[in-house]
N, C-alpha and C. Protein backbone atom coordinates (compact mmCIF):
# COMPACT_ATOMS: atom_id res chain seq x y z
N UNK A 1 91.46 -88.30 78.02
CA UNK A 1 91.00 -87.11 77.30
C UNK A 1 89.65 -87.40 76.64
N UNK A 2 88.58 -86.88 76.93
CA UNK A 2 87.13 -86.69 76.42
C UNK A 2 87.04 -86.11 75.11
N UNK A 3 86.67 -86.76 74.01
CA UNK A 3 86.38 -86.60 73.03
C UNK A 3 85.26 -86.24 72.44
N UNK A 4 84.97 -84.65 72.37
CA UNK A 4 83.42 -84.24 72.21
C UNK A 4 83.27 -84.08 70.72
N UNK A 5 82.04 -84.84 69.76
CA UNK A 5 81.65 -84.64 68.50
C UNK A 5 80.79 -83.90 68.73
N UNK A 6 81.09 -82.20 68.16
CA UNK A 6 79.74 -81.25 67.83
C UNK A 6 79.66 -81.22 66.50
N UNK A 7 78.36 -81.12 66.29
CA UNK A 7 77.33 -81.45 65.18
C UNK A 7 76.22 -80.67 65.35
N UNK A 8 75.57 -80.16 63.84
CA UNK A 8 74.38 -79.73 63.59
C UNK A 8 74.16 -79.28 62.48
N UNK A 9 72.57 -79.14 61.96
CA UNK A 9 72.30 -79.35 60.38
C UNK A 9 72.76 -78.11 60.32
N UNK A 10 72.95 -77.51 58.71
CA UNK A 10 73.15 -75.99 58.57
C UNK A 10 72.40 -74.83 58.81
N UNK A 11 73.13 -73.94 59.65
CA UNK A 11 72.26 -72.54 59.87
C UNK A 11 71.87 -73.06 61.55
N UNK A 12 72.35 -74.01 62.39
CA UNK A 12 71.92 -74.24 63.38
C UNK A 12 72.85 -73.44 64.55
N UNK A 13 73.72 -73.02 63.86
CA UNK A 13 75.05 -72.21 64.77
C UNK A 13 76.16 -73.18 65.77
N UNK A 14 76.59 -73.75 64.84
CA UNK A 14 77.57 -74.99 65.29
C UNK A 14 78.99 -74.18 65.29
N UNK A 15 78.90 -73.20 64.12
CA UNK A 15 80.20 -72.12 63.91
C UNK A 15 80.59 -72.00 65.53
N UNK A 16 79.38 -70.89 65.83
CA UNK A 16 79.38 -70.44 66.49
C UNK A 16 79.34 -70.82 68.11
N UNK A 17 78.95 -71.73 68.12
CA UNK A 17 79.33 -72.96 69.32
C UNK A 17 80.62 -73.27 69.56
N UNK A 18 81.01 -73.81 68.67
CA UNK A 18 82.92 -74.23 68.47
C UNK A 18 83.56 -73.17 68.93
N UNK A 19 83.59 -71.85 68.59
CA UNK A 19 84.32 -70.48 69.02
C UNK A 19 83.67 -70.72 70.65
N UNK A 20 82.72 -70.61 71.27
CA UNK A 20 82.42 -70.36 72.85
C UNK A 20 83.08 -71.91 72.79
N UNK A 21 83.58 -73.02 72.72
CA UNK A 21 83.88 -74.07 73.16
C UNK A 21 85.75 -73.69 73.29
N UNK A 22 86.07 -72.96 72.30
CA UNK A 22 87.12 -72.50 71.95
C UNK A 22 87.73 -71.12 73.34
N UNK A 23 86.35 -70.40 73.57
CA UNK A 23 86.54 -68.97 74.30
C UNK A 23 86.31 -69.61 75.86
N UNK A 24 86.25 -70.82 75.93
CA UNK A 24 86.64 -71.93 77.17
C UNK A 24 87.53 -72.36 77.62
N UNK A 25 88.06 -72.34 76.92
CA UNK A 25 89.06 -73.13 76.71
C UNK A 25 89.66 -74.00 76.59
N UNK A 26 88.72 -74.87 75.82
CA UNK A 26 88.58 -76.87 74.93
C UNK A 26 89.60 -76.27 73.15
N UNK A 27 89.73 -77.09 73.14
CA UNK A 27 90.80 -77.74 71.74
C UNK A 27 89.69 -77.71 70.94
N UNK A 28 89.98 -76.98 69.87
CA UNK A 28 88.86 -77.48 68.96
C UNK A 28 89.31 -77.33 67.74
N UNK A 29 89.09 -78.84 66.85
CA UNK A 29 89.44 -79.32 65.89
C UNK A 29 88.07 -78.90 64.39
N UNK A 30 88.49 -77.08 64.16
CA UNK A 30 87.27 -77.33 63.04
C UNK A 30 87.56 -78.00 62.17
N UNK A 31 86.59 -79.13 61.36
CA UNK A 31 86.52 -79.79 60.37
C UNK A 31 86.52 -78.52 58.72
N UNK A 32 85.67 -77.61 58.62
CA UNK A 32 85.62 -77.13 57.51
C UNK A 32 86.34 -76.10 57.47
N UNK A 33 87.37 -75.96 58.58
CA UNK A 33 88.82 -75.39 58.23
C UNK A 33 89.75 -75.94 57.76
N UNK A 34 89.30 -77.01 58.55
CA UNK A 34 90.60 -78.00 57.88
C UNK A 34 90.36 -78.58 56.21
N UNK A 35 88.94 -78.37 55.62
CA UNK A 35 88.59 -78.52 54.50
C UNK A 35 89.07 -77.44 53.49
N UNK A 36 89.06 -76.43 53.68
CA UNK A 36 89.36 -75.01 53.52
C UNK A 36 90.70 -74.80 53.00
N UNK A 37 91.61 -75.26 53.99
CA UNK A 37 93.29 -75.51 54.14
C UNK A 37 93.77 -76.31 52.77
N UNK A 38 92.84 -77.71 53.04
CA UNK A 38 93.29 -78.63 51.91
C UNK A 38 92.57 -77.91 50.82
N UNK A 39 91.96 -77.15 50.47
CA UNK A 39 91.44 -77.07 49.19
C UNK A 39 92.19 -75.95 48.60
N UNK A 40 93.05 -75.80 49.47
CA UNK A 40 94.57 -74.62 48.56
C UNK A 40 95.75 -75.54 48.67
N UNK A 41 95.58 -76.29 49.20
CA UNK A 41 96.68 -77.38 49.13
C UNK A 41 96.92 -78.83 48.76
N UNK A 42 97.02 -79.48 49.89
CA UNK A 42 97.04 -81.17 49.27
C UNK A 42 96.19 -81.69 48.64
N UNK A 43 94.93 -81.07 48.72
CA UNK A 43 93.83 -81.85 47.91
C UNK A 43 93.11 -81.23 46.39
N UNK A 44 94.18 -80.11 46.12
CA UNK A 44 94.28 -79.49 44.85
C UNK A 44 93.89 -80.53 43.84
N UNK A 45 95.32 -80.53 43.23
CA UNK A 45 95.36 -81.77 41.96
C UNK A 45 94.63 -83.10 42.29
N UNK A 46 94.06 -83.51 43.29
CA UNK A 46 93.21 -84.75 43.41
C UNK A 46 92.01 -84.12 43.06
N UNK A 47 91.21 -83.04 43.34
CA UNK A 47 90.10 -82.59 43.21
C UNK A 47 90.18 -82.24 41.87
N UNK A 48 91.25 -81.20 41.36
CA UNK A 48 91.37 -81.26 39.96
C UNK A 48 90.95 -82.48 38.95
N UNK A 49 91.63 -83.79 39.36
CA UNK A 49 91.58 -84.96 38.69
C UNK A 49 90.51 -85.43 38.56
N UNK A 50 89.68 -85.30 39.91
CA UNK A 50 88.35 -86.03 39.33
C UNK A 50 87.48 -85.16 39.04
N UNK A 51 87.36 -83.53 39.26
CA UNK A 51 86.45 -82.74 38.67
C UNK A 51 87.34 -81.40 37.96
N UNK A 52 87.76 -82.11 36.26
CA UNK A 52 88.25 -81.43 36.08
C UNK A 52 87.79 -79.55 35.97
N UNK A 53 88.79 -78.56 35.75
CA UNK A 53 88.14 -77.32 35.56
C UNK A 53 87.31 -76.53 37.03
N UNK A 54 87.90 -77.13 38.27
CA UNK A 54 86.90 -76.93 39.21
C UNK A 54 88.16 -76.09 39.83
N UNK A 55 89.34 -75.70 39.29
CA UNK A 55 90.62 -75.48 39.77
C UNK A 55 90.99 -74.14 39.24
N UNK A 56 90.27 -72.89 40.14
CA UNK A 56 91.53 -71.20 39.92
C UNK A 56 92.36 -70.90 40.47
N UNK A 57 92.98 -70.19 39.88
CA UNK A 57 94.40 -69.78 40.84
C UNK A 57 95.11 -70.47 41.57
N UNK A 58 94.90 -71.48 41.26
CA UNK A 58 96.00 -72.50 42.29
C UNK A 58 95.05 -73.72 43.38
N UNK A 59 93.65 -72.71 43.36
CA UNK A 59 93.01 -73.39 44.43
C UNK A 59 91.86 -73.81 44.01
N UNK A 60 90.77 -74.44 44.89
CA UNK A 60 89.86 -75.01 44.41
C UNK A 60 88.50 -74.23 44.55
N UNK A 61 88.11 -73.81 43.33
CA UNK A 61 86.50 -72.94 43.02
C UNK A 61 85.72 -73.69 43.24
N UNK A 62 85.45 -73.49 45.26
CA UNK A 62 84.01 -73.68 45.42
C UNK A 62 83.05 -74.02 44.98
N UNK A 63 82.89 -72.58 44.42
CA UNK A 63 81.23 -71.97 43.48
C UNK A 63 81.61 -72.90 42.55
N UNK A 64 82.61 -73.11 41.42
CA UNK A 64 82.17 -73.88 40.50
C UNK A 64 82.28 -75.60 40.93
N UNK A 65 83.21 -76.02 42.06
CA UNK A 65 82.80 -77.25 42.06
C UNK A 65 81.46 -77.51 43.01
N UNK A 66 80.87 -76.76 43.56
CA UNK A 66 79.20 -76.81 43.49
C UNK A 66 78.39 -77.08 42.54
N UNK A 67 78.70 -76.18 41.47
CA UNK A 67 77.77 -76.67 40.55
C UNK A 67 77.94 -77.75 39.65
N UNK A 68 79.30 -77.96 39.76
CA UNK A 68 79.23 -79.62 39.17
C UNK A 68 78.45 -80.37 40.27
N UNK A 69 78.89 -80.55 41.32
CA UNK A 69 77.77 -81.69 42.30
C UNK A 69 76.30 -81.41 42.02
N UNK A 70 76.01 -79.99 42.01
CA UNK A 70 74.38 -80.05 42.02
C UNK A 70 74.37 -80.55 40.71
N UNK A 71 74.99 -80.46 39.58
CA UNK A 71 74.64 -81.13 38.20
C UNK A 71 74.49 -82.70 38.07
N UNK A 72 75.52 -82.99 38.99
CA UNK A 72 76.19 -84.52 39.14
C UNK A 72 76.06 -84.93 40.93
N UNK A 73 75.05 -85.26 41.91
CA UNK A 73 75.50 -84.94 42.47
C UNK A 73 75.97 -86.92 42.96
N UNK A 74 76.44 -87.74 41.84
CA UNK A 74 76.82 -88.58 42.18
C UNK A 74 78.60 -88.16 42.85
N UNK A 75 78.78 -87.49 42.33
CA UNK A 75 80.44 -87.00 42.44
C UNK A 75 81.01 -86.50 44.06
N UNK A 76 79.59 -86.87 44.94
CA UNK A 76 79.70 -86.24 46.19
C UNK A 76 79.97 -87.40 46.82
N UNK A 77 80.14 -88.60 46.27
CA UNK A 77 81.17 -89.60 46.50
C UNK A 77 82.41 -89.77 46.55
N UNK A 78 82.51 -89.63 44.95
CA UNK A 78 84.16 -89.35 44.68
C UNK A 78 84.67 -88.19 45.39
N UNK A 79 84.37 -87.21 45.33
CA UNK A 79 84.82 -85.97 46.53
C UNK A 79 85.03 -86.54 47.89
N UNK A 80 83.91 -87.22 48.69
CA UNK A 80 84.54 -87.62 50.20
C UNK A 80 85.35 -88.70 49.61
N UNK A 81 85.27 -89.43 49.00
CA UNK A 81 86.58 -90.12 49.30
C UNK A 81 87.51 -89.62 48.77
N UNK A 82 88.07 -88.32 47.86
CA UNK A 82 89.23 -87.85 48.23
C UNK A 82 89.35 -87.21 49.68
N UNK A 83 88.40 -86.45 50.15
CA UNK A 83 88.89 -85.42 51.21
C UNK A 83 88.57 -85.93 52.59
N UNK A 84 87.57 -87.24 52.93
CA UNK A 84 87.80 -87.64 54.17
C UNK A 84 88.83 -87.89 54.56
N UNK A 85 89.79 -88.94 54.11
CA UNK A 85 91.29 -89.62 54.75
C UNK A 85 91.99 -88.20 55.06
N UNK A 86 91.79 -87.23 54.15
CA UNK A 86 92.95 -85.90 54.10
C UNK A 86 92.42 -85.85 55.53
N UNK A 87 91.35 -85.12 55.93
CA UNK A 87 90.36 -84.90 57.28
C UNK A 87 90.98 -85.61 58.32
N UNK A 88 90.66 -86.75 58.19
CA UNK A 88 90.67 -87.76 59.04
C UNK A 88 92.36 -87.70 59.89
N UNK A 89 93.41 -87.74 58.96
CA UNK A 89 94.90 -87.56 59.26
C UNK A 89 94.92 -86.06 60.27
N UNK A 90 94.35 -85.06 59.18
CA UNK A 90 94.62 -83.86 60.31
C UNK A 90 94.00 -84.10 61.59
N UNK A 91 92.98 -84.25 61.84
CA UNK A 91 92.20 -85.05 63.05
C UNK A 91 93.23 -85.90 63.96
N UNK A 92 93.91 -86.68 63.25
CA UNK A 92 94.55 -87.42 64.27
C UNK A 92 95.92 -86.85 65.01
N UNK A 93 96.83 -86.49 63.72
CA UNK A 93 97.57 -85.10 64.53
C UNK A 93 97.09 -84.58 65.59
N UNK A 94 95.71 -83.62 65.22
CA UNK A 94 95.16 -82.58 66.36
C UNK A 94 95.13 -83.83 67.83
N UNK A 95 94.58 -84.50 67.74
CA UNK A 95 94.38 -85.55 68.49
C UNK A 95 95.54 -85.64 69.69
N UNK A 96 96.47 -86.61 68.79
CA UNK A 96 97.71 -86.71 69.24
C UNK A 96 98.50 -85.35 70.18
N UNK A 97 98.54 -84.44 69.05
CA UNK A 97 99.30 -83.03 69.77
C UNK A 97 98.66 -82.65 70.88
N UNK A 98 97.11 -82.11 71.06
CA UNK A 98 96.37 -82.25 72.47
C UNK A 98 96.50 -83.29 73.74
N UNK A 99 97.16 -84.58 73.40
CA UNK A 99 96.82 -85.29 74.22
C UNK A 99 98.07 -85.28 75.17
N UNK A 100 99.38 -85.41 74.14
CA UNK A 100 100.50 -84.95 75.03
C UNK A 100 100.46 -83.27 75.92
N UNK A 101 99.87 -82.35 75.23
CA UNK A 101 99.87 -81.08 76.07
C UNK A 101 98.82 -81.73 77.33
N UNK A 102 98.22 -82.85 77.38
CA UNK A 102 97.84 -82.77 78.67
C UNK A 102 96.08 -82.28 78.83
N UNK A 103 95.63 -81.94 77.83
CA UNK A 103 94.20 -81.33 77.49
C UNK A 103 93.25 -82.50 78.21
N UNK A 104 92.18 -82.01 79.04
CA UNK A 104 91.09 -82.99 79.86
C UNK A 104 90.32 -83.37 78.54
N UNK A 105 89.94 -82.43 77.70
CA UNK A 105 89.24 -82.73 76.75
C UNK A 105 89.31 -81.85 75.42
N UNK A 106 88.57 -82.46 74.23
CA UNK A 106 89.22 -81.69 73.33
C UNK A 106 87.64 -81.40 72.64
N UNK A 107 86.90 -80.93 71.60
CA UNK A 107 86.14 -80.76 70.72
C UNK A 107 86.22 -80.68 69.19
N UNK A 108 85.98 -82.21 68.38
CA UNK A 108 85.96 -82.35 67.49
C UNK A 108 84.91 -81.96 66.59
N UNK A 109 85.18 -80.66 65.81
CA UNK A 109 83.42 -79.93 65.22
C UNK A 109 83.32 -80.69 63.65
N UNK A 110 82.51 -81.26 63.56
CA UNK A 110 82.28 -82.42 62.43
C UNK A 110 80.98 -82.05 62.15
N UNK A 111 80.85 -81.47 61.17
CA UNK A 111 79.54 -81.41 60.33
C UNK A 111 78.61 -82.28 60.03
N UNK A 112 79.06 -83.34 59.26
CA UNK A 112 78.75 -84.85 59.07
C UNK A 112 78.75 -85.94 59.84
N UNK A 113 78.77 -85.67 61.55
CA UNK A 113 79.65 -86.44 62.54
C UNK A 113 78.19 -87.86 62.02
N UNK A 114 77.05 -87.75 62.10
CA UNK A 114 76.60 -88.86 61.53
C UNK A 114 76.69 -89.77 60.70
N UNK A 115 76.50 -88.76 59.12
CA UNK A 115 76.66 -89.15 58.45
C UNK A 115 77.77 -89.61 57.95
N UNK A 116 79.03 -89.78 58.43
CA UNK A 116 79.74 -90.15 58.21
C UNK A 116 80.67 -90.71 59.24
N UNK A 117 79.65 -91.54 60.07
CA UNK A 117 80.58 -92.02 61.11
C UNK A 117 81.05 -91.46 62.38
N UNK A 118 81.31 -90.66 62.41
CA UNK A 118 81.93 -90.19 63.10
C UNK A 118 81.64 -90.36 64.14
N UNK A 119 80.22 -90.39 64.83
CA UNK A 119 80.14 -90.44 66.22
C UNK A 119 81.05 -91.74 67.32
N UNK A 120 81.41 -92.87 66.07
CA UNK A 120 81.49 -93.89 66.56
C UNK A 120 83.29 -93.81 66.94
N UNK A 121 83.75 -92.44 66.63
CA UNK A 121 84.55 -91.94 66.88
C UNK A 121 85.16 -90.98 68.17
N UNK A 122 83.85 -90.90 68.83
CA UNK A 122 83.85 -89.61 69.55
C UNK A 122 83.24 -90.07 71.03
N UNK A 123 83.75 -89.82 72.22
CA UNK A 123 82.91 -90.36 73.46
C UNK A 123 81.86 -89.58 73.96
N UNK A 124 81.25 -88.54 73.63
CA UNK A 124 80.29 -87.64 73.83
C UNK A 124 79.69 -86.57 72.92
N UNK A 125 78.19 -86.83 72.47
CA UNK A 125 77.91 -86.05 71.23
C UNK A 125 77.44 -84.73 71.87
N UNK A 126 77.69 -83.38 70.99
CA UNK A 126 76.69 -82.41 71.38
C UNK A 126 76.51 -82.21 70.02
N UNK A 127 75.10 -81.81 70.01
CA UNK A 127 74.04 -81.45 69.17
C UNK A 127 73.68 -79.89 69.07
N UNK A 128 73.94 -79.17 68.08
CA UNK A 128 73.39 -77.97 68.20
C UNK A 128 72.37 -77.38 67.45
N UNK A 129 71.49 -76.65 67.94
CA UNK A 129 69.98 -77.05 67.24
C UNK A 129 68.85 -75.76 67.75
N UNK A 130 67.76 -75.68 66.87
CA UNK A 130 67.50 -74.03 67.10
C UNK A 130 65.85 -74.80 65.82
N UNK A 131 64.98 -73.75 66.58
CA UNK A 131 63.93 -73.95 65.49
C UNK A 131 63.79 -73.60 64.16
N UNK A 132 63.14 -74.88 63.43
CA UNK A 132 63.59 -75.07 61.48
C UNK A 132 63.23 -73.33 61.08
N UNK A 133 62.47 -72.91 61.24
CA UNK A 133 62.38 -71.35 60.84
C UNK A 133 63.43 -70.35 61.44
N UNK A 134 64.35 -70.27 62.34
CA UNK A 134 65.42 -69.72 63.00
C UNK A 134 66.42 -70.13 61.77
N UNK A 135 66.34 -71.63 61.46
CA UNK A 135 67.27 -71.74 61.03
C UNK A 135 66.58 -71.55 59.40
N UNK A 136 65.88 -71.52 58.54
CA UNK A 136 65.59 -71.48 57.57
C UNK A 136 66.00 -69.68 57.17
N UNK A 137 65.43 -69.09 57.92
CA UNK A 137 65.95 -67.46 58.08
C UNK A 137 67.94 -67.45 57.96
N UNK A 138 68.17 -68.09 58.94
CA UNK A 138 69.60 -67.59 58.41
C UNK A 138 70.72 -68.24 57.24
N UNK A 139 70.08 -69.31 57.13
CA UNK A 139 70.45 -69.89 56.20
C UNK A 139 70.44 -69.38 54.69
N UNK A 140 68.89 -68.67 54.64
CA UNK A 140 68.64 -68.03 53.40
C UNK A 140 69.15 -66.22 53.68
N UNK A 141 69.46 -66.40 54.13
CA UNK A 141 70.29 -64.80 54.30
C UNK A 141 71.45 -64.42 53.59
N UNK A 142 72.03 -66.30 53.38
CA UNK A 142 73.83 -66.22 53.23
C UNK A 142 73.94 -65.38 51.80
N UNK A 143 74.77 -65.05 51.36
CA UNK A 143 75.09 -64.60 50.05
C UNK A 143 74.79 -66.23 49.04
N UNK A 144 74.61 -65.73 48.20
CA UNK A 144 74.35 -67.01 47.06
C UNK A 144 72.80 -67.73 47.87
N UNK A 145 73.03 -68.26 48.59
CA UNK A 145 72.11 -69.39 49.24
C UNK A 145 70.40 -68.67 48.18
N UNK A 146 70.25 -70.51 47.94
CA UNK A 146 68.79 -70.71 47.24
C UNK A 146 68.11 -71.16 47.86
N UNK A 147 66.93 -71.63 48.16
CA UNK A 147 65.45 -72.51 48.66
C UNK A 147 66.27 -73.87 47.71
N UNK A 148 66.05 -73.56 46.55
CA UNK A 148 66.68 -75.00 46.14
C UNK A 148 68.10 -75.46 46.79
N UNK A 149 69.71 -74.68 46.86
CA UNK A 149 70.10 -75.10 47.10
C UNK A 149 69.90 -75.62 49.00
N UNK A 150 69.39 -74.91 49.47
CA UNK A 150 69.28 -75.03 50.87
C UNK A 150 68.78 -76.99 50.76
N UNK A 151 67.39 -76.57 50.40
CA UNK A 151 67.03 -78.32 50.69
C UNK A 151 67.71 -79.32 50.02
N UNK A 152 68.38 -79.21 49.09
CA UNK A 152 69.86 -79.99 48.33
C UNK A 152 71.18 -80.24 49.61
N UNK A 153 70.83 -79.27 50.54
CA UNK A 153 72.16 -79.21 51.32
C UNK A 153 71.28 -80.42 52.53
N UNK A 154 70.27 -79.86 52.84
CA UNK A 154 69.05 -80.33 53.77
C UNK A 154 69.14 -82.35 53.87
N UNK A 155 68.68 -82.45 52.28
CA UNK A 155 68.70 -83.93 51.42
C UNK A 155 70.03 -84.82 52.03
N UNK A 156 70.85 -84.06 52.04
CA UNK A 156 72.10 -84.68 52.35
C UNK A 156 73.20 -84.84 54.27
N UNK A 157 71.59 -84.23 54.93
CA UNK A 157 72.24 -84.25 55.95
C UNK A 157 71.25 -84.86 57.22
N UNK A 158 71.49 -85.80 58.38
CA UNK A 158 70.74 -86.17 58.81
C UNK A 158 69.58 -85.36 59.51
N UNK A 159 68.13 -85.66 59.42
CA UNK A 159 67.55 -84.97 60.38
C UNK A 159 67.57 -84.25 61.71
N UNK A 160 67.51 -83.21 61.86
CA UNK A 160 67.44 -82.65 63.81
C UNK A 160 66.89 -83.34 64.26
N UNK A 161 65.87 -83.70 64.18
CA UNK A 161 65.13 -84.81 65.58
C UNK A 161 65.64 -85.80 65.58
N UNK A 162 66.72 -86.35 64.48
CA UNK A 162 67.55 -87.72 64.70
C UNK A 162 68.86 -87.18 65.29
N UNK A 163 69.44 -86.24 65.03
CA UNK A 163 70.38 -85.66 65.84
C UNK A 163 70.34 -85.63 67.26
N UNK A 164 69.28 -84.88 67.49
CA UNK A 164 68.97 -84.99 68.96
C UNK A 164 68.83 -85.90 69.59
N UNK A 165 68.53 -86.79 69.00
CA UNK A 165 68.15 -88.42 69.98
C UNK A 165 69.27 -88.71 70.32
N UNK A 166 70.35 -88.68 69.58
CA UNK A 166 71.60 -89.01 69.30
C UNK A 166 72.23 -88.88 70.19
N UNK A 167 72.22 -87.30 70.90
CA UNK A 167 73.04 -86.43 71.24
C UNK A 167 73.14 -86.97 73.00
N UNK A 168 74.18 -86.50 73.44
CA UNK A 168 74.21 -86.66 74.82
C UNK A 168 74.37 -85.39 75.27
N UNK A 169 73.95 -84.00 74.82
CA UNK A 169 73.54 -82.62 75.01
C UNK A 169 73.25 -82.18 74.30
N UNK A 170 72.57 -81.02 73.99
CA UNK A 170 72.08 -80.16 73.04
C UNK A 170 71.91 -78.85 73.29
N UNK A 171 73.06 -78.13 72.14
CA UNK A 171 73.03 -76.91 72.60
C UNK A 171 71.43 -75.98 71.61
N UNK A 172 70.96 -75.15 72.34
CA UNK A 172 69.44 -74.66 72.05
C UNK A 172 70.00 -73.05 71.76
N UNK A 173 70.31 -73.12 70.17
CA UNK A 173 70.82 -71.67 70.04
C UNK A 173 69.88 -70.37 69.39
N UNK A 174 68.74 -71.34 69.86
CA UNK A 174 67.60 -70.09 69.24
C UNK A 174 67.61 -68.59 69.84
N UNK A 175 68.22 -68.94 71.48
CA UNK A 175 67.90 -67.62 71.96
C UNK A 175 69.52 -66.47 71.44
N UNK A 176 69.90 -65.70 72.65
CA UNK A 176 71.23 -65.37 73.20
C UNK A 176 72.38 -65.69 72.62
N UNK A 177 72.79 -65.10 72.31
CA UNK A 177 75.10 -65.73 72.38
C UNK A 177 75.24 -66.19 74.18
N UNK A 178 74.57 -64.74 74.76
CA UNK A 178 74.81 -65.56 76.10
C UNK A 178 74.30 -66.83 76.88
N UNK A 179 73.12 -67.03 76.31
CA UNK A 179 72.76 -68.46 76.38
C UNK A 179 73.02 -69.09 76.19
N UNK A 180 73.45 -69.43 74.63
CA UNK A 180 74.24 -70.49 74.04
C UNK A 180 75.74 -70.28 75.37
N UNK A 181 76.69 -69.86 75.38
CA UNK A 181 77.68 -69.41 76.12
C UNK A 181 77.22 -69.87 77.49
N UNK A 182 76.26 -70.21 77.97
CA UNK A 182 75.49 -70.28 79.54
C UNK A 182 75.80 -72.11 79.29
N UNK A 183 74.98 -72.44 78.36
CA UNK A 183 74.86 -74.03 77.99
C UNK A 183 76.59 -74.81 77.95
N UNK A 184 77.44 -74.12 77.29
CA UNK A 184 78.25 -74.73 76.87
C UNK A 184 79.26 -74.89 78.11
N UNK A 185 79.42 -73.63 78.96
CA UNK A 185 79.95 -73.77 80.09
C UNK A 185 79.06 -75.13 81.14
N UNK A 186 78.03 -75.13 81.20
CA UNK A 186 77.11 -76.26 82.03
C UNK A 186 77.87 -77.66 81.26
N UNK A 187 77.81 -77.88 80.20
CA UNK A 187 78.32 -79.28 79.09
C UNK A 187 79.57 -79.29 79.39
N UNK A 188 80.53 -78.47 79.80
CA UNK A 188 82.16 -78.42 79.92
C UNK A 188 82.60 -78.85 81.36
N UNK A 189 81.16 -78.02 82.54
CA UNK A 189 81.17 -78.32 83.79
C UNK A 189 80.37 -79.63 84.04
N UNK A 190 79.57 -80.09 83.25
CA UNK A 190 79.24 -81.71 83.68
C UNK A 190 80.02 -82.96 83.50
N UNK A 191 80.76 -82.35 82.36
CA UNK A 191 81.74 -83.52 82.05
C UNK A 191 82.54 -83.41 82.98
N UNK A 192 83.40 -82.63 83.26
CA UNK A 192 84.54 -82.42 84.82
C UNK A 192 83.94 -83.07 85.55
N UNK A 193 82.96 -83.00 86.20
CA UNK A 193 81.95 -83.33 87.22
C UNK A 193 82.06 -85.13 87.28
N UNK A 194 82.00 -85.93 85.82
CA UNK A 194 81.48 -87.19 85.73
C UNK A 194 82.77 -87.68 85.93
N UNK A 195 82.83 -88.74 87.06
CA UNK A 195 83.55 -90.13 86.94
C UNK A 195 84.15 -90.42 85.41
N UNK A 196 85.49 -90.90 85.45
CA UNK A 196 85.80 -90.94 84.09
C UNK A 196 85.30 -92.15 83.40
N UNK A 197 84.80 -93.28 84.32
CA UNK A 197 84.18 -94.16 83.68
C UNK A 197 82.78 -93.79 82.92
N UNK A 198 82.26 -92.32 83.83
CA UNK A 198 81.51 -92.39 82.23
C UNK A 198 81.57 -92.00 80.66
N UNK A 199 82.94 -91.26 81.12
CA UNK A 199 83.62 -90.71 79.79
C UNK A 199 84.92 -91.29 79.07
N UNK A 200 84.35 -92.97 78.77
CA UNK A 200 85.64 -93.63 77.97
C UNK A 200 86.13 -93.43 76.79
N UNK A 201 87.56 -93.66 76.82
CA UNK A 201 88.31 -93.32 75.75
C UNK A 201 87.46 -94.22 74.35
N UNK A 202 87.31 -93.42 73.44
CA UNK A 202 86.76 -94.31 72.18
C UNK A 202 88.40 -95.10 71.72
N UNK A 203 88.12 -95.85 71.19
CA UNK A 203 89.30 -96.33 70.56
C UNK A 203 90.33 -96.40 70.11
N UNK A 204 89.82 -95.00 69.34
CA UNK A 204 90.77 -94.76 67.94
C UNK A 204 91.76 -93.54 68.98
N UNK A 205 92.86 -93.53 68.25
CA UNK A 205 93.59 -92.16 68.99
C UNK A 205 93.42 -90.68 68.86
């Protein structure tokens, strides 16, 4: 089973990649769903604990534990190391459960797949990526989104042109949905295509 890490800085349309990887019919493991999940659940009272007051209704306020990090943003430590391992476990489940159904390949969508390892996790990177003004436009569109917070988000994530080097495809989502959708089917049909020796199992399960 081929293990694809998609990745890309924010506003590059990685969302939106994962769904056509998904409307393919590849496994796909979103990461900031699965962040989402835990932050009404298991990773409540841990997040509580180390940032207290960051906790409504049961679940965890975003908006306000944002602005503790941008205040503090040493605490964006203590945060991954509560919520990677949580990550990391659901990941391996997904893993596991795909592999017995028999799946050729699966798509692991990792935000951070650099910065945090991950690639060294994954047997094939795709990169998704679109010009810095494409993406500066939609980024600043979002509700809330600042110029400050944008390059705060920017600061903390590896460069596109280091991405790309990286990558062993790159999806180019400046144009089309149907383009993007054109690319991803070509990346789904090359891998089928390759000898499995060029697509070895990474290690981990």
């Amino acid at each position: 089973m081929i293990k694809i890490g998609l990745t890309g800085s924010i506003g590059m349309g990685k969302s939106t990649s994962a769904k056509l990887f998904a409307e393919a019919g590849i496994p796909v493991n979103d990461s900031d769903a699965v962040v989402h999940d835990l932050y009404s659940g298991e990773a409540v009272p841990l997040v509580e604990a180390a940032f207290p007051g960051s906790i409504r209704d049961g679940m965890v306020d975003r908006q306000e534990l944002g602005r503790k990090l941008a205040a503090d943003p040493s605490g964006f430590k203590r945060l991954e190391a509560i919520v990677h391992p949580l990550v990391r476990e659901h990941e391996r489940l997904f893993l596991e459960t795909r592999r017995q159904a028999g799946a050729d390949m699966v798509v692991l969508d990792i935000p951070l797949l650099f910065e945090t390892g991950g690639d060294k996790r994954v047997d094939k990177i795709v990169v998704v990526s679109c010009d810095p003004q494409i993406q500066r436009q939609r980024v600043l569109a979002r509700p809330g989104m600042t110029e400050q917070k944008f390059e705060m988000i920017l600061s903390r994530q590896t460069p596109d042109a280091e991405k790309r080097a990286g990558a062993d495809y790159v999806i180019d989502t400046g144009g089309s949905i149907d383009a993007a959708r054109e690319q991803v089917k070509e990346i789904i049909a090359d891998l089928r295509r390759k000898p499995k020796a060029d697509a070895p199992e990474s290690g981990e399960p």
